[in-house]
N, C-alpha and C. Protein backbone atom coordinates (compact mmCIF):
# COMPACT_ATOMS: atom_id res chain seq x y z
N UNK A 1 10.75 -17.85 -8.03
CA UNK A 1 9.84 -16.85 -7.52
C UNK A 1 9.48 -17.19 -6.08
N UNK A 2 9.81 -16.15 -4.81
CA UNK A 2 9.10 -16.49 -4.14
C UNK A 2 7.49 -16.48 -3.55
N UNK A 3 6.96 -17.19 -2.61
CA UNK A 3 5.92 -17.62 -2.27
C UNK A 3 5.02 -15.92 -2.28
N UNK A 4 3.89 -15.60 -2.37
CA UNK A 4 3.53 -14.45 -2.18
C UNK A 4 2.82 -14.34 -0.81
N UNK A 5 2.60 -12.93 0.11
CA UNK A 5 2.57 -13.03 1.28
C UNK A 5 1.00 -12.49 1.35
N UNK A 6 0.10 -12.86 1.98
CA UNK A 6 -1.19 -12.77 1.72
C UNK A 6 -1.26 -11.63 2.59
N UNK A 7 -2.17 -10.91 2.40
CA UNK A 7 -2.65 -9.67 3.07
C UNK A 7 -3.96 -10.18 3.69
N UNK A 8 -4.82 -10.01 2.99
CA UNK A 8 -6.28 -10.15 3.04
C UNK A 8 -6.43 -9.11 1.91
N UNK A 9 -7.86 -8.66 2.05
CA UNK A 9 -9.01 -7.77 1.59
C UNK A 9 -9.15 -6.62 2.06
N UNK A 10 -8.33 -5.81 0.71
CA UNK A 10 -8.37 -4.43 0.75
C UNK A 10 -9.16 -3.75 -0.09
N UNK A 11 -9.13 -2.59 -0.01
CA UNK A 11 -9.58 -1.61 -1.36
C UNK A 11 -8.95 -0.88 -1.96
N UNK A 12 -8.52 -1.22 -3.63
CA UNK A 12 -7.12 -0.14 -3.65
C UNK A 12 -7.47 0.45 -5.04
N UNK A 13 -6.39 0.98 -5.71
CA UNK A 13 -7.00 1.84 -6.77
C UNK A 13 -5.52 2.42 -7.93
N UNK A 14 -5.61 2.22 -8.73
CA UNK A 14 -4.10 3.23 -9.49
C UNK A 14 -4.95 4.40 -9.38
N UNK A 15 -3.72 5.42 -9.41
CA UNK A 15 -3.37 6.66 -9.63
C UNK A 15 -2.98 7.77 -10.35
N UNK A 16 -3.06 8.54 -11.60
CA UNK A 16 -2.07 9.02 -12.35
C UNK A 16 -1.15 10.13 -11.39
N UNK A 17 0.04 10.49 -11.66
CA UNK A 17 1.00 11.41 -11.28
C UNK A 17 0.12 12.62 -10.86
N UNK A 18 -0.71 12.95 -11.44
CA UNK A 18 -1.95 14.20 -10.95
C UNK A 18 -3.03 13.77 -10.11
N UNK A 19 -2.92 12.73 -9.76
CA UNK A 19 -3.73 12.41 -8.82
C UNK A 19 -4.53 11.68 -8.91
N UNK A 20 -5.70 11.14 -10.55
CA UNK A 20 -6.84 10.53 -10.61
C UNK A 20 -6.49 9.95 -10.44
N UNK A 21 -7.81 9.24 -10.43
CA UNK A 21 -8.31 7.62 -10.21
C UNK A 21 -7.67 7.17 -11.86
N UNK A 22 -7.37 6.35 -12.16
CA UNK A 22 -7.21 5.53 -13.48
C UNK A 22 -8.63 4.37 -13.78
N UNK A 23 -9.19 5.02 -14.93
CA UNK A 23 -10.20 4.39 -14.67
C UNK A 23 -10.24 2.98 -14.71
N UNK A 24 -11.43 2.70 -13.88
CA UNK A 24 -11.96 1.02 -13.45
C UNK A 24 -10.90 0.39 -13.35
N UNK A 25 -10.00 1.48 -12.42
CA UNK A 25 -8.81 0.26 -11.54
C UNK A 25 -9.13 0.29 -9.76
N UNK A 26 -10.18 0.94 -9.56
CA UNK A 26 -10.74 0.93 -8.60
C UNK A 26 -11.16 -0.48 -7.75
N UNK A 27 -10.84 -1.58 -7.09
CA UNK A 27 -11.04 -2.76 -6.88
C UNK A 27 -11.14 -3.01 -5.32
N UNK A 28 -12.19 -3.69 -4.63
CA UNK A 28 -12.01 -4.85 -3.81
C UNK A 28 -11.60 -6.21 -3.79
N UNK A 29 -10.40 -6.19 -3.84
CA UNK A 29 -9.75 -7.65 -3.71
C UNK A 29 -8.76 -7.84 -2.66
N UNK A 30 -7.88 -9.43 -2.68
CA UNK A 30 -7.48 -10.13 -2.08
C UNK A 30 -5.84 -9.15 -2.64
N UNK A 31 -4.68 -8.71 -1.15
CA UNK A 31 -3.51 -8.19 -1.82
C UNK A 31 -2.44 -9.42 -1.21
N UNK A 32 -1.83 -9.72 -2.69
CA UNK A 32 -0.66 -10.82 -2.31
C UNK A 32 0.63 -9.42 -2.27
N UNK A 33 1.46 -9.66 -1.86
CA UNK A 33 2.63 -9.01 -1.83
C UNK A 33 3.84 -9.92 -1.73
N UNK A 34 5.03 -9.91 -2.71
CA UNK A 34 6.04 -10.86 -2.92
C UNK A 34 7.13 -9.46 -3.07
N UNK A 35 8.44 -9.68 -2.94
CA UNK A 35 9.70 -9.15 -3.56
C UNK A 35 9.89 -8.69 -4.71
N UNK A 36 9.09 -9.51 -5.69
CA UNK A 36 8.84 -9.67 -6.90
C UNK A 36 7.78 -8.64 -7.65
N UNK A 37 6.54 -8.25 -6.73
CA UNK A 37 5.15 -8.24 -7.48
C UNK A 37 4.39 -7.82 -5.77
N UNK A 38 3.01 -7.34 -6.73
CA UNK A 38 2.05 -6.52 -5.48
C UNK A 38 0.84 -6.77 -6.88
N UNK A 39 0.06 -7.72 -6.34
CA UNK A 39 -0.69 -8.21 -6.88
C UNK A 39 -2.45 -8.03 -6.16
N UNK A 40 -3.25 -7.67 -6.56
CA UNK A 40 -4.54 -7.13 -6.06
C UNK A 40 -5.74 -8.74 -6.77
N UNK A 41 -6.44 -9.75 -6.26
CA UNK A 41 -7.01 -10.42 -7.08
C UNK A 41 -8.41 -10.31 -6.65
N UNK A 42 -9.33 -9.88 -7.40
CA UNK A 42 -10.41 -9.99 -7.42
C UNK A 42 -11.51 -11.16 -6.72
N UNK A 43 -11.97 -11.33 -5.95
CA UNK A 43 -12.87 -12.55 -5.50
C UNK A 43 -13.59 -13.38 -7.14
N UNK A 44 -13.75 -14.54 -6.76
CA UNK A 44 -14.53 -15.09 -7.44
C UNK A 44 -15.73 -15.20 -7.62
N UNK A 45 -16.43 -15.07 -8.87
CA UNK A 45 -17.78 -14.83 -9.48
C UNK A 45 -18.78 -15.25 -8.59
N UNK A 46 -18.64 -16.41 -7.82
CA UNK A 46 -19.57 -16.82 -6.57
C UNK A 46 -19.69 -15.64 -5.40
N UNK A 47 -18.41 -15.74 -5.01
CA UNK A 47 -18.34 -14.81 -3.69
C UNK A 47 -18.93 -13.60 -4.39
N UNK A 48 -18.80 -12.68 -5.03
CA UNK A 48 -18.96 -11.36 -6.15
C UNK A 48 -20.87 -11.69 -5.87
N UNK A 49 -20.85 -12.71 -6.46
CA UNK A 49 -23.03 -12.39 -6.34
C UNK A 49 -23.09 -12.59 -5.43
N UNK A 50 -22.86 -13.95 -4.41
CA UNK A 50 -23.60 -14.16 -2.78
C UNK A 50 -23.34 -12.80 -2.09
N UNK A 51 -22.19 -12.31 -2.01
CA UNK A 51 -22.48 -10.46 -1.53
C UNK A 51 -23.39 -9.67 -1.88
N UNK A 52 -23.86 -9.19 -3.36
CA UNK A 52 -24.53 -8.84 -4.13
C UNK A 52 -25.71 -8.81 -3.97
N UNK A 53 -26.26 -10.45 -3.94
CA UNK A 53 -27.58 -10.94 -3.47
C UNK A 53 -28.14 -10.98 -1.89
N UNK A 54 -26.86 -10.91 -1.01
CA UNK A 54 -27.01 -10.92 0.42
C UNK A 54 -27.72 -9.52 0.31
N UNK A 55 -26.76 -8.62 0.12
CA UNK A 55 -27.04 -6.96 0.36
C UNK A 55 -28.37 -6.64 -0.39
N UNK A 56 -28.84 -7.26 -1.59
CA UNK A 56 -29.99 -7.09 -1.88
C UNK A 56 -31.05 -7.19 -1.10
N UNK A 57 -31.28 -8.96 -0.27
CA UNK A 57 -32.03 -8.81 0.86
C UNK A 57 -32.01 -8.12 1.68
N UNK A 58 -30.95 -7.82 2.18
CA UNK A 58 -31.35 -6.73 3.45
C UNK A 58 -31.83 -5.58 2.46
N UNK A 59 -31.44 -5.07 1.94
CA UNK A 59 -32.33 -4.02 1.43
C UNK A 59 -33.65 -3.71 0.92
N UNK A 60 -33.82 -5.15 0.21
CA UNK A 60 -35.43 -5.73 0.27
C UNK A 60 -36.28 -5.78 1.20
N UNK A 61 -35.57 -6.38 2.43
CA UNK A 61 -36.62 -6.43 3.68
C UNK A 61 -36.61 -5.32 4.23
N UNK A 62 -35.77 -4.68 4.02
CA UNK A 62 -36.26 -2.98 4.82
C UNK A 62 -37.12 -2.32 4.18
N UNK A 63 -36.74 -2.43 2.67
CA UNK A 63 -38.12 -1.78 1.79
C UNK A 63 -39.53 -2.38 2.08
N UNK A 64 -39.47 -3.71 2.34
CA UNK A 64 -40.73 -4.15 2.62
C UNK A 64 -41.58 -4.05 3.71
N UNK A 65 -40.72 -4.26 4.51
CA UNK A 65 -40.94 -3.39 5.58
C UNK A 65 -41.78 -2.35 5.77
N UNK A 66 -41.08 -1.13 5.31
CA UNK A 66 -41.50 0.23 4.97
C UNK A 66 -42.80 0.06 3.81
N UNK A 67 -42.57 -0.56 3.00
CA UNK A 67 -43.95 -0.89 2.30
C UNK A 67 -45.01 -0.89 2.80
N UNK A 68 -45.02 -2.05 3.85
CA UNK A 68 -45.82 -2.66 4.65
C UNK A 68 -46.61 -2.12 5.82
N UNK A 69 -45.30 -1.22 6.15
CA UNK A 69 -46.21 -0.18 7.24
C UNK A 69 -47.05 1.06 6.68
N UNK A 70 -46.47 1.73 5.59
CA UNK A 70 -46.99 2.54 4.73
C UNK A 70 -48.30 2.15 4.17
N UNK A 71 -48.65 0.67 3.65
CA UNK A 71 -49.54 0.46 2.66
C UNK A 71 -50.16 -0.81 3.01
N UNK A 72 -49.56 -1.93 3.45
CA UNK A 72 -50.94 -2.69 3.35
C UNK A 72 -51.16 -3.53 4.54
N UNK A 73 -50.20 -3.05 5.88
CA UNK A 73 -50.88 -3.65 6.83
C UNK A 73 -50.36 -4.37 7.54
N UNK A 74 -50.42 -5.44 6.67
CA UNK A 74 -50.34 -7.18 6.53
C UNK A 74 -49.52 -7.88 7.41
N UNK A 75 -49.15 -9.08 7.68
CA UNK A 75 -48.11 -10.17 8.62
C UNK A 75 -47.22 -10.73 7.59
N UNK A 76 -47.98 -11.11 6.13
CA UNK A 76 -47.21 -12.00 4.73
C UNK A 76 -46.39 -11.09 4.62
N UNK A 77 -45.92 -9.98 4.71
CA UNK A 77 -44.93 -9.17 4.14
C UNK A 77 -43.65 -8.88 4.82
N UNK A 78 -44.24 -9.37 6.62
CA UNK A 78 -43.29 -9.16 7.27
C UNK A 78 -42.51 -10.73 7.45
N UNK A 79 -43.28 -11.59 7.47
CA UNK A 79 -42.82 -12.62 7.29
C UNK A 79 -41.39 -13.01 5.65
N UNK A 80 -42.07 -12.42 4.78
CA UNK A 80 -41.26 -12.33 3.83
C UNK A 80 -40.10 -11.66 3.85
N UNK A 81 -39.90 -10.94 4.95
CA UNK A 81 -38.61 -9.69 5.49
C UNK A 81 -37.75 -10.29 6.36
N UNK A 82 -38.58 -11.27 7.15
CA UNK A 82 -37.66 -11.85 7.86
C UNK A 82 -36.85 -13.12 7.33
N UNK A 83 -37.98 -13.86 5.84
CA UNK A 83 -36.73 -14.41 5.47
C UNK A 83 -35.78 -14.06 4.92
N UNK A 84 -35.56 -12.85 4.06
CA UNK A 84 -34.81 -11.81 3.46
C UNK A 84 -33.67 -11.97 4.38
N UNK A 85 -34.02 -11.80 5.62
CA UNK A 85 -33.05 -11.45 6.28
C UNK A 85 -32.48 -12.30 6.91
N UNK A 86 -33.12 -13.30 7.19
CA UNK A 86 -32.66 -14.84 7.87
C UNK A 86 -31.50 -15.03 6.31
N UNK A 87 -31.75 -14.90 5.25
CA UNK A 87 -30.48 -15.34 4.44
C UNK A 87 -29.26 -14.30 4.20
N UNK A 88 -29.65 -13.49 5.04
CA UNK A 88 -28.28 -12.10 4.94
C UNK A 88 -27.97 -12.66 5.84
N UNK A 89 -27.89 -13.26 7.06
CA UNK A 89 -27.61 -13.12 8.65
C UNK A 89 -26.78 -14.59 7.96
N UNK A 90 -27.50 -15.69 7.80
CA UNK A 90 -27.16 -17.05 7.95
C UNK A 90 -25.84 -17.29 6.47
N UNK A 91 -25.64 -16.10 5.32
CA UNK A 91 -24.50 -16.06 4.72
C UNK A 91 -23.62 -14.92 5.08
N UNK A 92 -23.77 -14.46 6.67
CA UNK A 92 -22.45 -13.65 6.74
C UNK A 92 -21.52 -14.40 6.97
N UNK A 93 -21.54 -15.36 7.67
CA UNK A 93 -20.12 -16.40 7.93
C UNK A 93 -19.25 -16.44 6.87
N UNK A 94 -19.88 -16.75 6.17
CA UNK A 94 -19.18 -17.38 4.63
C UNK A 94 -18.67 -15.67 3.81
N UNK A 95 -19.48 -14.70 4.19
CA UNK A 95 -18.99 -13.49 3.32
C UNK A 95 -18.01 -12.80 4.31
N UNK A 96 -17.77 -12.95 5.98
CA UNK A 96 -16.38 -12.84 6.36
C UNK A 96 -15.83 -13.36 6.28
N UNK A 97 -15.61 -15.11 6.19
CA UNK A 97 -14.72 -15.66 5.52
C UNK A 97 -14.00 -15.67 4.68
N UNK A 98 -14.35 -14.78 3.34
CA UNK A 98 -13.88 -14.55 2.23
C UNK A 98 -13.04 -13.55 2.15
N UNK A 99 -13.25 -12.19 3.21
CA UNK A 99 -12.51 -11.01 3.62
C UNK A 99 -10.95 -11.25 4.60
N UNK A 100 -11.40 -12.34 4.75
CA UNK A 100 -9.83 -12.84 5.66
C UNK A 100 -8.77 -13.46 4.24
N UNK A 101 -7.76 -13.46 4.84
CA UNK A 101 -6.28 -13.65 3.90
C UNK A 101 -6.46 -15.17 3.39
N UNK A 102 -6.18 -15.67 2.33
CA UNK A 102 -5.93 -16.51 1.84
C UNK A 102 -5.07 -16.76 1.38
N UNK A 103 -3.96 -17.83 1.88
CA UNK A 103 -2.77 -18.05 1.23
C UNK A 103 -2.49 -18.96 0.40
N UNK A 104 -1.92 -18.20 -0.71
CA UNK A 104 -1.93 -18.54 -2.56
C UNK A 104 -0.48 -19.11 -2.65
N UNK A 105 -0.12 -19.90 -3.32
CA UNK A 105 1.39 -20.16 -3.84
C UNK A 105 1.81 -18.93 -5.18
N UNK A 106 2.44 -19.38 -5.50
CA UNK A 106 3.05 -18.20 -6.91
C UNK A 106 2.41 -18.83 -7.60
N UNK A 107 2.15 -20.28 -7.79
CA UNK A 107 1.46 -20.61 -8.83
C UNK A 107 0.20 -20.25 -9.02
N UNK A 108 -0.27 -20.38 -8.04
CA UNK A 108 -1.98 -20.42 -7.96
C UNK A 108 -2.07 -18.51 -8.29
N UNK A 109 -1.34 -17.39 -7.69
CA UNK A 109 -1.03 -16.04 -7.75
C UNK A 109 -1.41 -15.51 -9.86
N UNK A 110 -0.43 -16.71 -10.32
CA UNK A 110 -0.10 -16.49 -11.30
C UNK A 110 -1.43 -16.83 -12.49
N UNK A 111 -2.12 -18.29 -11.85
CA UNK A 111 -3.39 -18.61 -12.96
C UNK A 111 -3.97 -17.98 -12.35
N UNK A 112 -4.61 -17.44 -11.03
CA UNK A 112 -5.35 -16.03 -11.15
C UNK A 112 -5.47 -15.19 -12.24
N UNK A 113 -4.34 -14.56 -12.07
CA UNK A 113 -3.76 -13.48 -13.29
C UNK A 113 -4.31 -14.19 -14.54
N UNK A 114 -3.70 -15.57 -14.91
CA UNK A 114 -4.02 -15.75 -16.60
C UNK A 114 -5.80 -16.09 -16.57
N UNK A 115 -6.20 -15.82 -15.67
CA UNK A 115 -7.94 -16.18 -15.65
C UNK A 115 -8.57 -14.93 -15.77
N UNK A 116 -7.54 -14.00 -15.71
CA UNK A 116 -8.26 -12.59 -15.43
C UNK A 116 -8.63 -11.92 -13.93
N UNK A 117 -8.33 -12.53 -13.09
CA UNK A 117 -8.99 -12.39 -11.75
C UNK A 117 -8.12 -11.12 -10.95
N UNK A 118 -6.53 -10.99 -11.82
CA UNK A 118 -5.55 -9.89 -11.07
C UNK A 118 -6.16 -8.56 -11.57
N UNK A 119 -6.75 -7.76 -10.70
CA UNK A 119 -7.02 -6.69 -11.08
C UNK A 119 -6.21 -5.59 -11.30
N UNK A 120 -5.07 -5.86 -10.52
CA UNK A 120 -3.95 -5.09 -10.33
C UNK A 120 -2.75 -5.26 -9.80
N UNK A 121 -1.82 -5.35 -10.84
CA UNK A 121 -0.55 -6.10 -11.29
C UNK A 121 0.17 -5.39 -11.25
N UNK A 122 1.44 -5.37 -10.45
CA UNK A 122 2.82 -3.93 -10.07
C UNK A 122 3.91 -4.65 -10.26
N UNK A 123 5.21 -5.14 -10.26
CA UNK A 123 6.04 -5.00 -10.61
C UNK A 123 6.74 -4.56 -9.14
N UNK A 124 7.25 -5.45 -8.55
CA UNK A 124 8.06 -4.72 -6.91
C UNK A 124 9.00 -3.74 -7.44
N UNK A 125 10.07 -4.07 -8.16
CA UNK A 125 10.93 -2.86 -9.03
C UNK A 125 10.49 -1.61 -9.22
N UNK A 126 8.97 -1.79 -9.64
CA UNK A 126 8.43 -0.42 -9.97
C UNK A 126 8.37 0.33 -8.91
N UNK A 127 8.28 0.18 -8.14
CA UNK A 127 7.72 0.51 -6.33
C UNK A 127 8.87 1.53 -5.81
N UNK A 128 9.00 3.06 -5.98
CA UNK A 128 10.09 3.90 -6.08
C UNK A 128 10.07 4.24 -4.40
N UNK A 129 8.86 4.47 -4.01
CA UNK A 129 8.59 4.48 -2.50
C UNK A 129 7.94 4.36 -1.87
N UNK A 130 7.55 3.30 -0.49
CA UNK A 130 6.20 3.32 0.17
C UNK A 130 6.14 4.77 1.50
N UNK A 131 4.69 5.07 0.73
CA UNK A 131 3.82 6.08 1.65
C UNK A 131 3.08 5.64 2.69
N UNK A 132 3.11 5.52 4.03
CA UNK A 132 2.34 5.07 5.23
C UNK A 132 0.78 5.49 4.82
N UNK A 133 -0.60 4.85 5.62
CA UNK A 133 -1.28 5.63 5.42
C UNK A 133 -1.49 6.73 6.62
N UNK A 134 -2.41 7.62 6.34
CA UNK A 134 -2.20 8.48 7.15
C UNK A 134 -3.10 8.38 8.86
N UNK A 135 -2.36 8.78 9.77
CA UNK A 135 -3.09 8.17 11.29
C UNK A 135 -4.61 8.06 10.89
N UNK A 136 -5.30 7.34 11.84
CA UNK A 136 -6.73 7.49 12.08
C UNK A 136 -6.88 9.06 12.49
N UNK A 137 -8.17 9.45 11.79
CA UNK A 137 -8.77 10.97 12.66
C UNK A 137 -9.91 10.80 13.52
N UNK A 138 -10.38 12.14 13.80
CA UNK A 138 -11.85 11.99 14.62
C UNK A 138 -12.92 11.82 13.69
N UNK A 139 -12.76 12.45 12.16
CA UNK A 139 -13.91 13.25 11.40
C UNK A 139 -13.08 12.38 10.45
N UNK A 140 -13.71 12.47 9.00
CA UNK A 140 -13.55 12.55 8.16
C UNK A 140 -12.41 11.32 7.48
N UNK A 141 -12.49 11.64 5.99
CA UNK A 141 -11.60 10.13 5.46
C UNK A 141 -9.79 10.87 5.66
N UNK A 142 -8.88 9.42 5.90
CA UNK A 142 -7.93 9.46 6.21
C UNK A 142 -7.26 9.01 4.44
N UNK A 143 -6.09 9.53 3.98
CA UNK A 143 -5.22 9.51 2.91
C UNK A 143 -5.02 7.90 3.06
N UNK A 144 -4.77 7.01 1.88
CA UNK A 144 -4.81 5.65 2.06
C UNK A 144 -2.98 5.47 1.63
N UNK A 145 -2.67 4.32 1.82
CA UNK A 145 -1.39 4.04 1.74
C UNK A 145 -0.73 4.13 0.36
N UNK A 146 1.00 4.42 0.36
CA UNK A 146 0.80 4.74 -1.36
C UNK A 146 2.10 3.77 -1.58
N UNK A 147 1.91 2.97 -2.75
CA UNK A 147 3.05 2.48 -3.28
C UNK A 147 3.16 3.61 -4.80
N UNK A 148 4.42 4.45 -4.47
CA UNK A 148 4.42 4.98 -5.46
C UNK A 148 5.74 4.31 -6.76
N UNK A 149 4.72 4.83 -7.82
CA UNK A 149 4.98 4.25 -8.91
C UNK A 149 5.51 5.26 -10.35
N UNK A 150 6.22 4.85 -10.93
CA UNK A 150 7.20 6.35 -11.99
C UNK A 150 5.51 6.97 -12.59
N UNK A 151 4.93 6.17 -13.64
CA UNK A 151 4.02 7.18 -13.57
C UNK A 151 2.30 7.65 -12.48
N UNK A 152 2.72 7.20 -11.51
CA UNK A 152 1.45 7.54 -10.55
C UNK A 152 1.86 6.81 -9.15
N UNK A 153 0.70 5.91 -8.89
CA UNK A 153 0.67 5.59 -7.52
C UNK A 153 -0.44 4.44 -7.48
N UNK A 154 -0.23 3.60 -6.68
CA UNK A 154 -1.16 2.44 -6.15
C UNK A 154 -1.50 2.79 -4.85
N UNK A 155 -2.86 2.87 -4.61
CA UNK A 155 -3.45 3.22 -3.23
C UNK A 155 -4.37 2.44 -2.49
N UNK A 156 -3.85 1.97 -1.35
CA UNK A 156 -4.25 0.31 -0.96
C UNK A 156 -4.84 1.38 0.45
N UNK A 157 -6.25 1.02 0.56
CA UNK A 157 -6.81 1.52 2.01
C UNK A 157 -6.38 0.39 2.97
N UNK A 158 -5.61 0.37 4.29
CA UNK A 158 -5.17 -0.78 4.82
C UNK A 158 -4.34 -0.04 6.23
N UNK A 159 -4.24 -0.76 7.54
CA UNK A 159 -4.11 0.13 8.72
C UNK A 159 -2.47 -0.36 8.64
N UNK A 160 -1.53 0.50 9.49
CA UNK A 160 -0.19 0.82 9.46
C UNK A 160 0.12 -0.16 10.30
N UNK A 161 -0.16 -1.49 10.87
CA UNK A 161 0.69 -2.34 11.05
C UNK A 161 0.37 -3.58 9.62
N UNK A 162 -0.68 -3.29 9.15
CA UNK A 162 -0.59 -4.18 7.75
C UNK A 162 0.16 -3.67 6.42
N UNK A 163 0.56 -2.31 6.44
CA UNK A 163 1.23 -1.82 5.99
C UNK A 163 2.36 -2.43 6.57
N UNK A 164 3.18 -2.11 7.82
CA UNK A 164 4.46 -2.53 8.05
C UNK A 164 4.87 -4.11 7.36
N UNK A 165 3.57 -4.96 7.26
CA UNK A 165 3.88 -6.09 6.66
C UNK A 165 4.02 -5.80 5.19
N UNK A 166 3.11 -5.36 4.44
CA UNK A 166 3.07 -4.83 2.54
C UNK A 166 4.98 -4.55 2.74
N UNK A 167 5.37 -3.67 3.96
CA UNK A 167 6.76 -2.88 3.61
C UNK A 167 7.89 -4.58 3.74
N UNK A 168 7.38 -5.12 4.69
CA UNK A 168 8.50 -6.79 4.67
C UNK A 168 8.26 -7.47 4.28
N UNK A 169 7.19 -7.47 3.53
CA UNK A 169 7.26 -8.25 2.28
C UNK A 169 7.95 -7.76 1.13
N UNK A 170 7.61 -6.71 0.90
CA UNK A 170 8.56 -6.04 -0.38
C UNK A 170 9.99 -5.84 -0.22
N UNK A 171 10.29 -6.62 0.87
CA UNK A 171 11.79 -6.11 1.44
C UNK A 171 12.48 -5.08 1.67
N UNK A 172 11.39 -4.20 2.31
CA UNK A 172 12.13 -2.79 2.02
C UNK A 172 12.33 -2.23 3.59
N UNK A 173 12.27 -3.51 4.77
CA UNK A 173 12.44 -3.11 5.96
C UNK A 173 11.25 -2.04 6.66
N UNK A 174 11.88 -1.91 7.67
CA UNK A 174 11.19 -0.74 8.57
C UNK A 174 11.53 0.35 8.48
């Protein structure tokens, strides 16, 4: 097997032949791409809450915020907003860190998968044709990239020179 080729952190999704979503295949994860396989892995249970809990604070301290000016005044509340937010600010490092590519061996690709962590598991064979995604616009959402598949489609949101890589990795040239 060869080595799998790290992407980074996309957002992708199956498809049926009519178009849905397939349910709760909807995922933010890490995309390996091999010759072999197009593999989607989920972050780990750590990274998954410190996001979770980051985004909570900021949302906390804005509510409190707004609390605060609305209702009681006070300095303790704003003080409490700013630590809210001193721990969103001081764990973004570590939560862009996690959005950049990480490079996996096949092995490590593979106990992912038996841990549960592959959210979404393809088969390069299966892969009948890659769909570019569609240019950037001025307005509105752009069509996401398609590995199409006999019964549907895998749809990886991801810009067209990271695509050109998904396409040489899968060996399918330019």
């Amino acid at each position: 097997m060869t080595q799998p080729q790290a992407i980074g952190m996309v957002l992708a999704q199956l498809v049926t032949a009519e178009g849905r979503v397939v349910e709760r295949s909807a995922v933010k994860g890490q995309l390996y791409v091999s010759p072999e396989e197009v593999v989607v892995i989920r972050p780990t249970g750590g990274e998954r809450w410190l996001d979770r809990i980051a985004l909570g604070a900021l949302a906390g301290s804005v509510v409190l915020v707004l609390l605060n000016v609305a209702l009681w005044q006070r300095l303790e509340p704003l003080g409490a907003a700013a630590g809210l937010q001193a721990f969103y600010w001081m764990t973004l490092g570590r939560r862009r860190r996690a959005l950049a590519a990480r490079e996996l061996s096949a092995a490590e690709v593979d106990a992912a998968r038996q841990a549960g962590r592959a959210a979404i598991f393809v088969p390069a064979g299966a892969v009948r044709e890659l769909v570019p995604p569609e240019p950037p616009r001025a307005a509105g959402f752009r069509k996401p990239a398609r590995l199409v598949l006999p019964d549907g489609a895998l749809e990886i949101y991801l810009d067209e020179p990271t695509f050109g890589r998904v396409r040489t990795a899968l060996g399918r040239g330019i």
